[in-house]
Protein backbone atom coordinates (compact mmCIF):
# COMPACT_ATOMS: atom_id res chain seq x y z
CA UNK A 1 12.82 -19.19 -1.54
CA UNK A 2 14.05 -15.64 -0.55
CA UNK A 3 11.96 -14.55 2.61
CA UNK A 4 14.09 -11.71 4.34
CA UNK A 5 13.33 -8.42 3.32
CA UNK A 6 16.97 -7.45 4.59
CA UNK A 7 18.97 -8.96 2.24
CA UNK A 8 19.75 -8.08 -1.33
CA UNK A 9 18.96 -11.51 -2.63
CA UNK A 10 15.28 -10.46 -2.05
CA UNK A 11 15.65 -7.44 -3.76
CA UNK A 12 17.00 -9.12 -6.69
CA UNK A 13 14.18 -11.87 -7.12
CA UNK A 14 11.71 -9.19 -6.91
CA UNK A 15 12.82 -7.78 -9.85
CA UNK A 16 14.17 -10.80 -11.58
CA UNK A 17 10.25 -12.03 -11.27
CA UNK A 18 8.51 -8.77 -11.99
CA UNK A 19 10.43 -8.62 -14.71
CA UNK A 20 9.77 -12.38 -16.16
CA UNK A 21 6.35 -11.19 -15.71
CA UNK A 22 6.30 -8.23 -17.72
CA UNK A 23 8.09 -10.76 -20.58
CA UNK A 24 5.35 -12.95 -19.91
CA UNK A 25 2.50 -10.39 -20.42
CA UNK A 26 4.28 -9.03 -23.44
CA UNK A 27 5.40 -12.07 -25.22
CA UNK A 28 1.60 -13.41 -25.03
CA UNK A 29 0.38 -10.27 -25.88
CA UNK A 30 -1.64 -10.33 -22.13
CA UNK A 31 -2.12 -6.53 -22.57
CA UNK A 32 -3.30 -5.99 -25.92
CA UNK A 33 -7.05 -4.63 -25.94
CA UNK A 34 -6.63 -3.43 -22.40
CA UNK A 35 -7.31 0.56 -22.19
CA UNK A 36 -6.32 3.07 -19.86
CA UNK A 37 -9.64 3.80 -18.07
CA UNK A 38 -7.66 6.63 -16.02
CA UNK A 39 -5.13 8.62 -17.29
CA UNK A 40 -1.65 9.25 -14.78
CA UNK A 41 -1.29 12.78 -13.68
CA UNK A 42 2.30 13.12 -13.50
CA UNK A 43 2.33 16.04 -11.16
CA UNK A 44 0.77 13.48 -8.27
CA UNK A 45 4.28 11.33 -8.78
CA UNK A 46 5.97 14.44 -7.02
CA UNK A 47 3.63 15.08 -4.61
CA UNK A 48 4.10 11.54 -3.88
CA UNK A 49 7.92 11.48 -3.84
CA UNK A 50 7.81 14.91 -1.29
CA UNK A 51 5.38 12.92 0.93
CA UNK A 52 7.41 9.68 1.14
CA UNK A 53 10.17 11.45 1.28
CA UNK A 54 9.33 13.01 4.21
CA UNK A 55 7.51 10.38 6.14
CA UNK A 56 11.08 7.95 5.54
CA UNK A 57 13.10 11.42 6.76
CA UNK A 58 10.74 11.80 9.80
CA UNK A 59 10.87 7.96 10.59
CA UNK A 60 14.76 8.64 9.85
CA UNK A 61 14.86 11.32 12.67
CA UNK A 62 13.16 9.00 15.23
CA UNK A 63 14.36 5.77 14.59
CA UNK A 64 11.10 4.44 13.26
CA UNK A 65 12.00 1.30 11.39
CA UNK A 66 8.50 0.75 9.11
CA UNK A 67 9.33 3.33 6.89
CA UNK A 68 8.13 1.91 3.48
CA UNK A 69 5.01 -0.43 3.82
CA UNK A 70 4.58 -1.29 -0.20
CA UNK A 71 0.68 -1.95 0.55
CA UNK A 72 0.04 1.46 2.63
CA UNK A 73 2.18 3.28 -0.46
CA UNK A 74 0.36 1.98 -3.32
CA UNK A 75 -3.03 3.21 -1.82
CA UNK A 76 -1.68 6.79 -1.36
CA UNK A 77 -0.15 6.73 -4.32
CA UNK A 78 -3.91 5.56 -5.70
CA UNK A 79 -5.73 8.13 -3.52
CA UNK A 80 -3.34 11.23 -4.79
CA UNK A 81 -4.95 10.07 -8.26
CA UNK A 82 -8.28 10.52 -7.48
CA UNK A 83 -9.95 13.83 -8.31
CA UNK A 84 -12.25 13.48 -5.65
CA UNK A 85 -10.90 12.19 -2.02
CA UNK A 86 -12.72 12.90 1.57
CA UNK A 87 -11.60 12.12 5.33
CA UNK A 88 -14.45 9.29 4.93
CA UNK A 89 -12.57 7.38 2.47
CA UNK A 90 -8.87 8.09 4.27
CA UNK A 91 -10.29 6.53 6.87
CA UNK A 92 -11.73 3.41 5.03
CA UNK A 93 -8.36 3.25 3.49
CA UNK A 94 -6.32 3.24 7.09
CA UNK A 95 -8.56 1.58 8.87
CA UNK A 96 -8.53 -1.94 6.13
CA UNK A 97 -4.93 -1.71 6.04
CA UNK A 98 -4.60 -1.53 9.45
CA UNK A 99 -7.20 -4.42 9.73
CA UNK A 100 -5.06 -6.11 7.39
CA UNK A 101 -1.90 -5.94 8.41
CA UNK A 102 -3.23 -7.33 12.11
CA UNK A 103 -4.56 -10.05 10.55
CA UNK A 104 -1.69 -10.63 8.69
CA UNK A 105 0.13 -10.93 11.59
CA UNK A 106 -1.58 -12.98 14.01
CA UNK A 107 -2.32 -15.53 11.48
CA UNK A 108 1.54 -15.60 10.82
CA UNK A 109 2.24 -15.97 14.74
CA UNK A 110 -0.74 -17.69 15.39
CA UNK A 111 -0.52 -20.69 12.79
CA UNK A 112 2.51 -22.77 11.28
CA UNK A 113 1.51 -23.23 7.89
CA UNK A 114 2.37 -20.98 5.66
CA UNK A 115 -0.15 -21.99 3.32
CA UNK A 116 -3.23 -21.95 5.87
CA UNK A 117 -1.80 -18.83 6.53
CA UNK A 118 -2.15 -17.57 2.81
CA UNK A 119 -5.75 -19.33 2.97
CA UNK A 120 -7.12 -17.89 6.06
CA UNK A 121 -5.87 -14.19 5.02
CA UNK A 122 -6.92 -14.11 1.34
CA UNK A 123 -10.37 -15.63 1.97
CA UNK A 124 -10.82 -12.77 5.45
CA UNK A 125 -9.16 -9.98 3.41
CA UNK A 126 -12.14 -10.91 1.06
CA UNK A 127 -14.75 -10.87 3.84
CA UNK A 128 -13.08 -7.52 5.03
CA UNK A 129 -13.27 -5.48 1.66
CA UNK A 130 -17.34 -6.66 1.09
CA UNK A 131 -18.00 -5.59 4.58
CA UNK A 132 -16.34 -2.12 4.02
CA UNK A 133 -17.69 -1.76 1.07
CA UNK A 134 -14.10 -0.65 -1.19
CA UNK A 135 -11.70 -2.04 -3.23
CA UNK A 136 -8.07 -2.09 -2.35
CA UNK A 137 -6.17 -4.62 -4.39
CA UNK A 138 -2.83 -4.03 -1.78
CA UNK A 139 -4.73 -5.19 0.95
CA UNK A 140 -4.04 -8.58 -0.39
CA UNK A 141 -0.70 -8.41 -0.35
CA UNK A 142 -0.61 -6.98 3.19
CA UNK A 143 -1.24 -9.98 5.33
CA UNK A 144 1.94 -11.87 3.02
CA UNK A 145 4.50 -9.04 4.68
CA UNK A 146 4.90 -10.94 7.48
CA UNK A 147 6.51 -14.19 5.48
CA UNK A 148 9.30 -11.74 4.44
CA UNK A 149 9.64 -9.47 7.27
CA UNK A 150 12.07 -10.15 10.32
CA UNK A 151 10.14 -11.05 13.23
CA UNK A 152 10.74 -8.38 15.20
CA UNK A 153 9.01 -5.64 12.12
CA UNK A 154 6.42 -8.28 12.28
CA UNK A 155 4.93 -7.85 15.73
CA UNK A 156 5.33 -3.91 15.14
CA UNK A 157 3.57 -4.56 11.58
CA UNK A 158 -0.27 -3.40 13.39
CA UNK A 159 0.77 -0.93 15.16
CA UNK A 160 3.44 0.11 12.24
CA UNK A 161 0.39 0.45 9.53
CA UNK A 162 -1.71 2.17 11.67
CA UNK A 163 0.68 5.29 12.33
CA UNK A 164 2.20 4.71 8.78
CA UNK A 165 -1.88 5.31 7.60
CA UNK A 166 -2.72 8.22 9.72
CA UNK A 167 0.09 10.36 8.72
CA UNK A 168 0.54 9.39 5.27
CA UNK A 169 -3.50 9.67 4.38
CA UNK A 170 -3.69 13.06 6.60
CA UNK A 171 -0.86 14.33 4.28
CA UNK A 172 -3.04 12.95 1.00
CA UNK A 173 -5.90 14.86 2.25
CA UNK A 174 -4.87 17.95 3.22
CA UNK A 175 -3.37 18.44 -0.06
CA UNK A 176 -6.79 17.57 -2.03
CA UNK A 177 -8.35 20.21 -0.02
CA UNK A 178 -5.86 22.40 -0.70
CA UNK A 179 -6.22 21.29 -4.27
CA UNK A 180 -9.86 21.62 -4.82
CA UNK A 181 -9.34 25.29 -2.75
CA UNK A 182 -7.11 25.86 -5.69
CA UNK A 183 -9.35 24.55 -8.06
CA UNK A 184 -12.37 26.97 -6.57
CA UNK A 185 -10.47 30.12 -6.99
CA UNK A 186 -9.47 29.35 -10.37
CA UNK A 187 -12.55 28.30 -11.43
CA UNK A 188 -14.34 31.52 -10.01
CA UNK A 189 -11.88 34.27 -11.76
């Protein structure tokens, strides 16, 4: 089993599996009668690529080495989907991964099983969504970074996610309110 993050070898089972996956899903037809229930607004893929590109510059500039946490990117890239996004929610959003990725962490430091480890953070990732009240599918995978992360990203992981979140869901919603401004003005001529 590949488990550091550093090496290409992990890169290359990532895709290797993803991509027996998608010949799995095809090859038993796993998608057929699934529908789109919302339709990808391609102009949000380059608002996304501008804001990731300049959080990994910025993190570039001072040697800040959790650049790209997959988990924290999927849920902006989520949250620049939705027509409608408030401070209320970016803050549901930071504050679960951040939850999440602490967990994550001192379960991995805390316990030597890597499969009570798995346990434990699946079943309180569960507990930690229904007491929120949202649904964040990444948050899942957030607590499993730790297995494939070098120690020493690990015990920054918390801390990591938590100014990862607040400048990356800041970004997201100042440009929704800048968006629905937009949309105001246009809708009033």
């Amino acid at each position: 089993m590949v488990t550091n993050a550093n090496e290409w070898s992990f890169i290359i089972s990532v895709f290797i599996f993803t991509f027996i996956l998608m010949l799995g899903v095809l090859v038993f037809k796993l998608n057929k009668g699934l529908e789109k229930k919302v339709k990808i607004q391609y102009k949000y893929m380059l608002v996304f690529l501008v804001l990731i590109f300049m959080w990994i510059g910025l993190c570039g500039l001072v040697g800040y080495q959790l650049a790209v946490i997959p988990p924290i990117l999927v849920v902006v890239f989520e949250s620049l989907q939705k027509p409608l996004y408030n401070g209320k929610m970016a803050f549901k959003q930071g504050l679960v991964l951040t939850i999440s990725a602490t967990v994550g962490t001192m379960l991995y430091f805390a316990i030597d099983s890597w499969i009570l480890v798995t346990l434990f953070d699946m079943i309180l990732m569960l507990i930690l969504l229904r007491i929120v009240g949202i649904r964040i599918p990444a948050v899942y995978a957030f607590p499993l970074l730790p297995f494939v992360f070098p120690d020493y990203i690990v015990a920054m992981l918390p801390l990591g996610s938590l100014i990862t979140c607040v400048f990356l869901f800041v970004l997201v919603l100042m440009y929704k309110k800048l968006e629905m401004k937009r949309r105001g003005k246009v809708m009033q001529m």
